[in-house]
N, C-alpha and C. Protein backbone atom coordinates (compact mmCIF):
# COMPACT_ATOMS: atom_id res chain seq x y z
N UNK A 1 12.44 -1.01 11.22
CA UNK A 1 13.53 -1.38 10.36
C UNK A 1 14.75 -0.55 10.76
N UNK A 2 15.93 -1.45 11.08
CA UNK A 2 16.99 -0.58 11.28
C UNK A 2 17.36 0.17 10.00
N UNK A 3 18.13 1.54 10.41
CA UNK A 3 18.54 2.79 9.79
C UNK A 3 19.50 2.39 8.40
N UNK A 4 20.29 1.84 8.95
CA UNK A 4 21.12 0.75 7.82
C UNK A 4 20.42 -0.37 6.77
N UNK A 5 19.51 -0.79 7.28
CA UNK A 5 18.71 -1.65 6.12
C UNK A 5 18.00 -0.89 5.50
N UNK A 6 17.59 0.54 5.98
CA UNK A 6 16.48 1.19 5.03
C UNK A 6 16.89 1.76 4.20
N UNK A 7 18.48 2.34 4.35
CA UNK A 7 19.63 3.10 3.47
C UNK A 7 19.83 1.94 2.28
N UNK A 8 19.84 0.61 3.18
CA UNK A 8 20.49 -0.47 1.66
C UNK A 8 19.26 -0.73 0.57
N UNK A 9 18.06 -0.93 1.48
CA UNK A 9 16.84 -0.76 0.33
C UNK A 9 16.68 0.24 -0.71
N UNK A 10 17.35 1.47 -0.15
CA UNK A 10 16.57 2.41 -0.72
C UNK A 10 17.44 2.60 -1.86
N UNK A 11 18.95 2.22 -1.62
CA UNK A 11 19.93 2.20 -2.61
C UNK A 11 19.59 1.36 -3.96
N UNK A 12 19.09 0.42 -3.57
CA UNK A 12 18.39 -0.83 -4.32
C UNK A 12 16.85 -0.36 -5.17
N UNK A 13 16.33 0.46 -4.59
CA UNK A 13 14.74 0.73 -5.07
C UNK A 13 15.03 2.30 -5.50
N UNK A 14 15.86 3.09 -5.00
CA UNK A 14 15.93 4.53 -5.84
C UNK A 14 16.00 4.36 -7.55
N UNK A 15 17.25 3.69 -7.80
CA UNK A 15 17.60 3.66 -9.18
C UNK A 15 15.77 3.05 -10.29
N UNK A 16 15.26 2.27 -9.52
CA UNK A 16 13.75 1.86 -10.30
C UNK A 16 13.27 2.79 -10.25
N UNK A 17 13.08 3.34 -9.38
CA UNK A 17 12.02 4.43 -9.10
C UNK A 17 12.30 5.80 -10.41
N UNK A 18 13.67 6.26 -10.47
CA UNK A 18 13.99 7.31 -10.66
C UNK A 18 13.68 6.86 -12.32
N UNK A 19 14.02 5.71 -12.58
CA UNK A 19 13.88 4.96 -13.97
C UNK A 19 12.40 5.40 -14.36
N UNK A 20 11.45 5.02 -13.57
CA UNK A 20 10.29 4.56 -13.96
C UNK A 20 9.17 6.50 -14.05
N UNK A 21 10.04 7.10 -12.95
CA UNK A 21 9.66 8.67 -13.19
C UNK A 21 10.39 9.28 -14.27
N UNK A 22 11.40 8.84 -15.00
CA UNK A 22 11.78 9.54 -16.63
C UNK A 22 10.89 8.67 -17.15
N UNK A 23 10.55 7.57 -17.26
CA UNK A 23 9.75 7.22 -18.34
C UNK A 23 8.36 8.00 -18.33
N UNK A 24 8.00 8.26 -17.50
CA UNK A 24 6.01 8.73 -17.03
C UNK A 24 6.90 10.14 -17.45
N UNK A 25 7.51 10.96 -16.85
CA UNK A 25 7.52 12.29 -17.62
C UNK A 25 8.17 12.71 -19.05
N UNK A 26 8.67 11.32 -19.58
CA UNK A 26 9.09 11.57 -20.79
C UNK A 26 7.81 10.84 -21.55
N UNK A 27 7.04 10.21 -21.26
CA UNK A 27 5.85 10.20 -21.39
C UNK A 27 4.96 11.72 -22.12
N UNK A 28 5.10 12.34 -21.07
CA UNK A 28 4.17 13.55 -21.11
C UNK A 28 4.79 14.67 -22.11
N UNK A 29 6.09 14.61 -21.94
CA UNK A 29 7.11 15.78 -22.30
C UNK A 29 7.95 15.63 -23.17
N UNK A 30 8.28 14.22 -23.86
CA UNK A 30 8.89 13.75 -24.72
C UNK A 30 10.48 13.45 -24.08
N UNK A 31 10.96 13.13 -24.53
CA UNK A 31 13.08 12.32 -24.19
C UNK A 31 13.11 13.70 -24.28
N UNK A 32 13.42 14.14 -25.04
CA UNK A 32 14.18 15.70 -25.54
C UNK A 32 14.15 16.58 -23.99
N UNK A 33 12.35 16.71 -23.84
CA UNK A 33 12.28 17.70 -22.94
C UNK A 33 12.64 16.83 -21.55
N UNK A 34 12.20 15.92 -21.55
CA UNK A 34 12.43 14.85 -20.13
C UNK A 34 14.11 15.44 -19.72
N UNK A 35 15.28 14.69 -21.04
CA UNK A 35 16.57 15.50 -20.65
C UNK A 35 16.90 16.94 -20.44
N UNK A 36 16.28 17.57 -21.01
CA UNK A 36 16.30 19.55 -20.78
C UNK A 36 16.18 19.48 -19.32
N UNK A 37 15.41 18.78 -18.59
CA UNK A 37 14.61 18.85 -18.06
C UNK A 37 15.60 18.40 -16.55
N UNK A 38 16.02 17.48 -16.83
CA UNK A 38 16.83 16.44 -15.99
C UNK A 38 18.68 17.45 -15.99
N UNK A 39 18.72 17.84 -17.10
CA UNK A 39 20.14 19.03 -17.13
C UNK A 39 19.68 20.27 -16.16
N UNK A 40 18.35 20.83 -16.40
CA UNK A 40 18.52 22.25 -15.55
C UNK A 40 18.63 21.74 -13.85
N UNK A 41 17.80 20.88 -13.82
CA UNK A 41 18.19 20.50 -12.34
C UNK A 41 19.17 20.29 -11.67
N UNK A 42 20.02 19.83 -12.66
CA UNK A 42 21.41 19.27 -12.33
C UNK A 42 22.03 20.86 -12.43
N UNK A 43 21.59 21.54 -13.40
CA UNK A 43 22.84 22.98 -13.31
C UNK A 43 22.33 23.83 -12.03
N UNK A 44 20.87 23.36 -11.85
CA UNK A 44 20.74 24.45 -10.58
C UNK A 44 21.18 23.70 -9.20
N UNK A 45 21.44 23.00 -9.26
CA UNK A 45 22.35 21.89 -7.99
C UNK A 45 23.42 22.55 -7.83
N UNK A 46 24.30 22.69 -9.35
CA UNK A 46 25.36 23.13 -9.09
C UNK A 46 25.50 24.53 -8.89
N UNK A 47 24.56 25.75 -9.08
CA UNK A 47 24.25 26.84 -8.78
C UNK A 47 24.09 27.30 -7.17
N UNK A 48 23.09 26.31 -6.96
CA UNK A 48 23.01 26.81 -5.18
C UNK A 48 24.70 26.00 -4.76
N UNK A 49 24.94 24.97 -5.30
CA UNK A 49 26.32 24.89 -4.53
C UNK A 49 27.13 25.37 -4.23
N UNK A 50 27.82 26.07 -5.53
CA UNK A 50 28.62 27.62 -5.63
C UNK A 50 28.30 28.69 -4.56
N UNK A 51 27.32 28.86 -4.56
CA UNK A 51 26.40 30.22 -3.74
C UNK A 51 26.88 29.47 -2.00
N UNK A 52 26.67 28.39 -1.76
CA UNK A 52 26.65 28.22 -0.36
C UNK A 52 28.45 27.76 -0.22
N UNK A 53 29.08 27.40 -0.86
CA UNK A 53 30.44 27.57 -0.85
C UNK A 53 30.79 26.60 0.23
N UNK A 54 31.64 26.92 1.12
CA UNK A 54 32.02 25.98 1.85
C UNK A 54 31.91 26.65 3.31
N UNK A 55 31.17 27.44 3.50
CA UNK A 55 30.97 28.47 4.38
C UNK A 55 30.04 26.84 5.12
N UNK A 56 29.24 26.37 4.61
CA UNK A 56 28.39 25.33 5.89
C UNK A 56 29.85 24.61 6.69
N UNK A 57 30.48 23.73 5.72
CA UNK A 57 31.55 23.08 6.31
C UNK A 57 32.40 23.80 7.37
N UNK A 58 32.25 25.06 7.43
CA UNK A 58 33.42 25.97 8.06
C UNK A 58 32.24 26.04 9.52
N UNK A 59 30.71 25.77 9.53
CA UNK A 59 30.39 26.96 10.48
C UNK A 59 29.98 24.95 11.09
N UNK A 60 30.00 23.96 10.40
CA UNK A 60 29.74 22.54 10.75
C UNK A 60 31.10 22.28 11.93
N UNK A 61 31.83 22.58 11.33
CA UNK A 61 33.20 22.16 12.13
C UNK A 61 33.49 23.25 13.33
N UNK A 62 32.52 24.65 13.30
CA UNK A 62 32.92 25.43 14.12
C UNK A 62 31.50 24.54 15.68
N UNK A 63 30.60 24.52 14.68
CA UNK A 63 29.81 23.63 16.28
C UNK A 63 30.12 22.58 16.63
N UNK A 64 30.78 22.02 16.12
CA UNK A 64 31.73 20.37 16.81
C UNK A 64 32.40 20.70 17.25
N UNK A 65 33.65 22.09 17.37
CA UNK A 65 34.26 22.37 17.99
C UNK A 65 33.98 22.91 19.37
N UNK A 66 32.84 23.72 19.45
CA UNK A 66 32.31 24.28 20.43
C UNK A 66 31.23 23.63 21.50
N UNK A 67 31.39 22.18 21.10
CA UNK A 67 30.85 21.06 21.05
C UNK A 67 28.77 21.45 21.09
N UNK A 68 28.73 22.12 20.39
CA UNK A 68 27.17 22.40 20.30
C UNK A 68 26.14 21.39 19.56
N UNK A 69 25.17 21.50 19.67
CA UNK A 69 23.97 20.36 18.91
C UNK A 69 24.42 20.68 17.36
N UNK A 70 24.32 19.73 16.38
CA UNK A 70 25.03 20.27 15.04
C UNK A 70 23.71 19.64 14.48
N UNK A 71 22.87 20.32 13.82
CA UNK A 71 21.86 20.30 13.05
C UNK A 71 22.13 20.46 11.33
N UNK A 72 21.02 19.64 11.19
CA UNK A 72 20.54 19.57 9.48
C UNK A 72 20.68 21.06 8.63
N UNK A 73 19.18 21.72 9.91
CA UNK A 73 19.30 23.23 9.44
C UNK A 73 19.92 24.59 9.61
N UNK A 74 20.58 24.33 10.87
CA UNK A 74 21.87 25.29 11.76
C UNK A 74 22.62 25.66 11.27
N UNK A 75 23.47 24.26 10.70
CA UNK A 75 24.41 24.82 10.13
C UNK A 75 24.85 24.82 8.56
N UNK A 76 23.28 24.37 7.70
CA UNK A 76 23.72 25.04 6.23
C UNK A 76 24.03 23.68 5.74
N UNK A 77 24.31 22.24 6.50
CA UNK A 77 24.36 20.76 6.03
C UNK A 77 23.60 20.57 5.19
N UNK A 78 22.04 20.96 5.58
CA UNK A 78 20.59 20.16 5.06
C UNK A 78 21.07 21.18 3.48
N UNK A 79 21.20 22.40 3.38
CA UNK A 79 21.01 23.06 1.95
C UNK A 79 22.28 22.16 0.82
N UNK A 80 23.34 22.03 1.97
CA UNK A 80 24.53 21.70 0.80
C UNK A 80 24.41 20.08 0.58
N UNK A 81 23.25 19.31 1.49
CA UNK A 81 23.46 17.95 0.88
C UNK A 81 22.10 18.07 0.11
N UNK A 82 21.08 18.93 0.03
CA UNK A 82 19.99 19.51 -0.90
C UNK A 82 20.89 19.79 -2.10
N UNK A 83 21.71 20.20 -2.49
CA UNK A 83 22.41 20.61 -3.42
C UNK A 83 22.97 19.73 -4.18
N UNK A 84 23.57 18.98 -3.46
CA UNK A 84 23.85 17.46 -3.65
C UNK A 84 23.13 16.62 -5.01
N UNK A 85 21.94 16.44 -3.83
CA UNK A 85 20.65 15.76 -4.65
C UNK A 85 20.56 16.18 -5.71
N UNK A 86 20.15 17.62 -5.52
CA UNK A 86 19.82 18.36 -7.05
C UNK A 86 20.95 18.11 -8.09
N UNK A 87 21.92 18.06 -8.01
CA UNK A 87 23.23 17.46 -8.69
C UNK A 87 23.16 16.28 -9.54
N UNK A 88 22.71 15.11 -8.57
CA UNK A 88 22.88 14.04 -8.65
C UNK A 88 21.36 13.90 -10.19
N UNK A 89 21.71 12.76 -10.72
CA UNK A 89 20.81 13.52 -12.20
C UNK A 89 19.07 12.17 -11.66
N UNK A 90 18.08 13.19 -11.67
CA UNK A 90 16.93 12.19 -11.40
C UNK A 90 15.70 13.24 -10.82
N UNK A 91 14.15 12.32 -11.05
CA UNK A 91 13.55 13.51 -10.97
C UNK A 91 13.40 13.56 -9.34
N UNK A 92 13.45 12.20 -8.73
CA UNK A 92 12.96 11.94 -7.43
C UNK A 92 14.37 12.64 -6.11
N UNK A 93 15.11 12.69 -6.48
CA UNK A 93 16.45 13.03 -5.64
C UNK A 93 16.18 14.42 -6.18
N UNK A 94 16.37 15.14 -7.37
CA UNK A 94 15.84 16.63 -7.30
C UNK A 94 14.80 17.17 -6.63
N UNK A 95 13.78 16.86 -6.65
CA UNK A 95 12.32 16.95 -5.34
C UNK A 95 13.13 17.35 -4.42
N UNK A 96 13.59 16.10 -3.88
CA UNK A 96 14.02 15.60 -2.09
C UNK A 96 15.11 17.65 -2.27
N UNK A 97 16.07 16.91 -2.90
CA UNK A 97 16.99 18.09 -2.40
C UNK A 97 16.69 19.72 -3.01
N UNK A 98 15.20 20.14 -3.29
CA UNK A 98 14.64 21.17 -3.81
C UNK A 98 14.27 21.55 -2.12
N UNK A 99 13.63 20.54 -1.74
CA UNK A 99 12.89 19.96 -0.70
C UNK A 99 14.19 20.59 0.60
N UNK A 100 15.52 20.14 0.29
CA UNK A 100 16.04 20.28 1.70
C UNK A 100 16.77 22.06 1.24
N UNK A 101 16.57 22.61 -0.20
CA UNK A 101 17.36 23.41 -0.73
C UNK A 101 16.66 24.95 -0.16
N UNK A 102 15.38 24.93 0.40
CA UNK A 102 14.21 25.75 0.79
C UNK A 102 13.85 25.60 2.40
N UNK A 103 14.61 26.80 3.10
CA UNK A 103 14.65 26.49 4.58
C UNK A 103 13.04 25.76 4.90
N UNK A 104 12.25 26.82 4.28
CA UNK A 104 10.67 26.32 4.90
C UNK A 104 10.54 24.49 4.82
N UNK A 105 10.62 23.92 3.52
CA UNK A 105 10.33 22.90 3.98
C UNK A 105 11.21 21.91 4.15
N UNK A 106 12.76 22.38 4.23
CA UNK A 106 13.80 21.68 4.99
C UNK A 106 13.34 21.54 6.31
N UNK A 107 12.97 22.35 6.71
CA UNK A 107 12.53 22.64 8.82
C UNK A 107 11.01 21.46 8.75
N UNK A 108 9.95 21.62 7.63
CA UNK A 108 9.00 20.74 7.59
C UNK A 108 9.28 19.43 7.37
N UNK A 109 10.58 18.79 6.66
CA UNK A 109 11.28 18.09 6.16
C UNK A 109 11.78 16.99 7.23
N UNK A 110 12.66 17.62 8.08
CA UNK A 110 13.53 17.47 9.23
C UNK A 110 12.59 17.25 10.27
N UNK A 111 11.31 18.06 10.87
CA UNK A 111 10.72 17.51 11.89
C UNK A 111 9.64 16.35 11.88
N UNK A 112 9.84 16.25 10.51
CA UNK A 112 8.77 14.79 9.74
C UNK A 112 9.65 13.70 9.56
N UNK A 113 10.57 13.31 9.63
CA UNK A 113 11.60 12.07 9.97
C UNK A 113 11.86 12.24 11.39
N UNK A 114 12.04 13.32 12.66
CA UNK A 114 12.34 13.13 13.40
C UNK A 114 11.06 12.82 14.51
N UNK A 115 10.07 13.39 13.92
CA UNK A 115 8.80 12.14 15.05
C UNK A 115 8.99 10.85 14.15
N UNK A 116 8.80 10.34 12.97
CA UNK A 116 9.16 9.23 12.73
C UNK A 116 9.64 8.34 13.39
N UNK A 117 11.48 8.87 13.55
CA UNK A 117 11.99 8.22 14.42
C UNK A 117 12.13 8.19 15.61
N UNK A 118 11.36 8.79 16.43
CA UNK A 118 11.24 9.57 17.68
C UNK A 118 10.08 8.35 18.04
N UNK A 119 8.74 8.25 17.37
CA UNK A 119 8.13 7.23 17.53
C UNK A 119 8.34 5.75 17.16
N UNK A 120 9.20 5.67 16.57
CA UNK A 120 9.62 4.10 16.16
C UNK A 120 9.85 3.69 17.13
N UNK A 121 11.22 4.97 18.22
CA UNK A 121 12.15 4.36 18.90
C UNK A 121 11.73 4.09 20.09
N UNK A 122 10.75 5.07 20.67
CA UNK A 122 9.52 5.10 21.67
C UNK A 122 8.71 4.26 21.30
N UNK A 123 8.39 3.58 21.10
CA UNK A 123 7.05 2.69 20.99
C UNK A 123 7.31 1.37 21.83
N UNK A 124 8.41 1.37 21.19
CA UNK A 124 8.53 -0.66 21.91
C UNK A 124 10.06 -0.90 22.28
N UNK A 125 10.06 0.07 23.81
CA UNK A 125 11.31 -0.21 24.68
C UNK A 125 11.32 -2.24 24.62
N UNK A 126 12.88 -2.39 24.39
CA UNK A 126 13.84 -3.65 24.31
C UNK A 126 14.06 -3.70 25.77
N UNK A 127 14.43 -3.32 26.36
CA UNK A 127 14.41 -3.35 27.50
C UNK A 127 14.22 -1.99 28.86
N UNK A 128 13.78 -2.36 30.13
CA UNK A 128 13.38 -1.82 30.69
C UNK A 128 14.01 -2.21 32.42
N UNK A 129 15.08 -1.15 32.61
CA UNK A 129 15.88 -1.64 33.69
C UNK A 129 15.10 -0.59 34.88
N UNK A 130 15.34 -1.50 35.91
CA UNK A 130 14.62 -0.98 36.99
C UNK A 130 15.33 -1.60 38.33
N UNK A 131 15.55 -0.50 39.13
CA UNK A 131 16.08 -0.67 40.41
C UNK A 131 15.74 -2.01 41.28
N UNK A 132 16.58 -2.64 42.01
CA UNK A 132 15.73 -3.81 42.60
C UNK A 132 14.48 -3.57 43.54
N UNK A 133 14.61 -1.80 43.92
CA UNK A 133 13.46 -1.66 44.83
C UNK A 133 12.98 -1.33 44.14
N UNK A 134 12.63 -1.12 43.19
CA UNK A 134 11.25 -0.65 41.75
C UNK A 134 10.72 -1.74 41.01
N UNK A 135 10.75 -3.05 41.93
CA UNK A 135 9.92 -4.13 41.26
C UNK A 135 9.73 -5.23 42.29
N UNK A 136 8.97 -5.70 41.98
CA UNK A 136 8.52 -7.37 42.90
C UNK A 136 8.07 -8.01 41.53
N UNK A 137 8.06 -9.66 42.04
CA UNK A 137 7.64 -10.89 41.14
C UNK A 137 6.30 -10.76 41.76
N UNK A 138 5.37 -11.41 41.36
CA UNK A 138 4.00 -11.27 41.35
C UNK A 138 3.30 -12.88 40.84
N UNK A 139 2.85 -13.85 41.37
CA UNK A 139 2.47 -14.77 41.28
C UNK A 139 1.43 -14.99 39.77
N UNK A 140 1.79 -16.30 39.08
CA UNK A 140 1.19 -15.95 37.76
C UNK A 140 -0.28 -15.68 37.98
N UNK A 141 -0.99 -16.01 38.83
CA UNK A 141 -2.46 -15.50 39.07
C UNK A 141 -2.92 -14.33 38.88
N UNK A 142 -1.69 -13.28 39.34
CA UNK A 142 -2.16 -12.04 38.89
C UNK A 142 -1.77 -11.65 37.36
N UNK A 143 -1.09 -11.91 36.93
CA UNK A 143 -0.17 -11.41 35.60
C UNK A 143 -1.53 -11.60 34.60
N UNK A 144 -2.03 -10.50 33.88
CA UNK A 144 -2.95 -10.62 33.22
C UNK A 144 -1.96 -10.60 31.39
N UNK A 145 -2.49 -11.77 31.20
CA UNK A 145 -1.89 -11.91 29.52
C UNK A 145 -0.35 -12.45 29.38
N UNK A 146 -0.42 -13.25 30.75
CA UNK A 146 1.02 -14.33 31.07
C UNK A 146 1.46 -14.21 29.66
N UNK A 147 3.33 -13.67 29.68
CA UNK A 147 3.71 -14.59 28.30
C UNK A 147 3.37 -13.68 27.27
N UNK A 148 2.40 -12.91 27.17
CA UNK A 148 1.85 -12.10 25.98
C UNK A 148 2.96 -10.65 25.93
N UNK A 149 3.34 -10.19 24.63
CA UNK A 149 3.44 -8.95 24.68
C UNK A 149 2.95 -7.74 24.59
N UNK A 150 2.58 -6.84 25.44
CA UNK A 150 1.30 -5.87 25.42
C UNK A 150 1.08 -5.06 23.85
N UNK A 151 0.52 -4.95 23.33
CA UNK A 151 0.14 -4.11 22.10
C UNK A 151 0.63 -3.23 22.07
């Protein structure tokens, strides 16, 4: 699935989701505590935000300048859009950005989407260019699984 359709799904299926996890923990914990509950997250969003300041943005723009690899966890991005999340009011986006707000499993976080997509993108080359001396046609007699695409 392209990167863009999974962003528009998810835009579409977050808001259920996040719905359907206040109901199951206001379930357990009652509305009252469900909201207590749904506020501290949101104030500690805005807590680590304060704390990380704008110091990521400053050291983000200093490796684009220096034209270096600009990472999730390098440069302090992954904590301040973790911060974000935690902001944003819900139990499932607080997780995620608790999740990116904690180097340990920001780094566990980050290398678990990037074989993801590392194997998506590797799996089933679109095309495959090859020198004219790095190939011959081959009579269909030999071609085992004419027409077929290999597994």
């Amino acid at each position: 699935m392209h990167v863009a359709k999974a962003f528009a799904y998810g835009l579409v299926i977050l808001p259920a989701a996040e719905l359907a996890v206040f109901i199951i923990v206001a379930a357990f914990i009652g509305v009252p505590g469900a909201l207590a509950l749904l506020i501290l997250v949101s104030l500690s969003g805005v807590i680590v935000l304060r704390r990380l300041g704008g110091g990521a943005f400053r050291r983000l723009r200093a490796d684009i300048g220096r034209k270096e690899d600009v990472r999730l966890g390098g440069s302090g991005i992954g904590a301040w859009i973790g911060a974000i999340l935690l902001i944003v009011p819900g139990f499932i986006t607080g997780l995620l950005g608790a999740a990116l707000v904690v180097p340990a499993s920001r780094r566990k976080l980050i290398a678990l989407v990037r074989r993801f997509y590392l194997k998506r993108r590797n799996s089933e080359p679109d095309v495959i260019d090859l020198a004219p001396h790095e190939w011959q046609r081959l009579p269909k007699s030999k071609l085992t699984n004419a027409g077929k695409r290999a597994p």
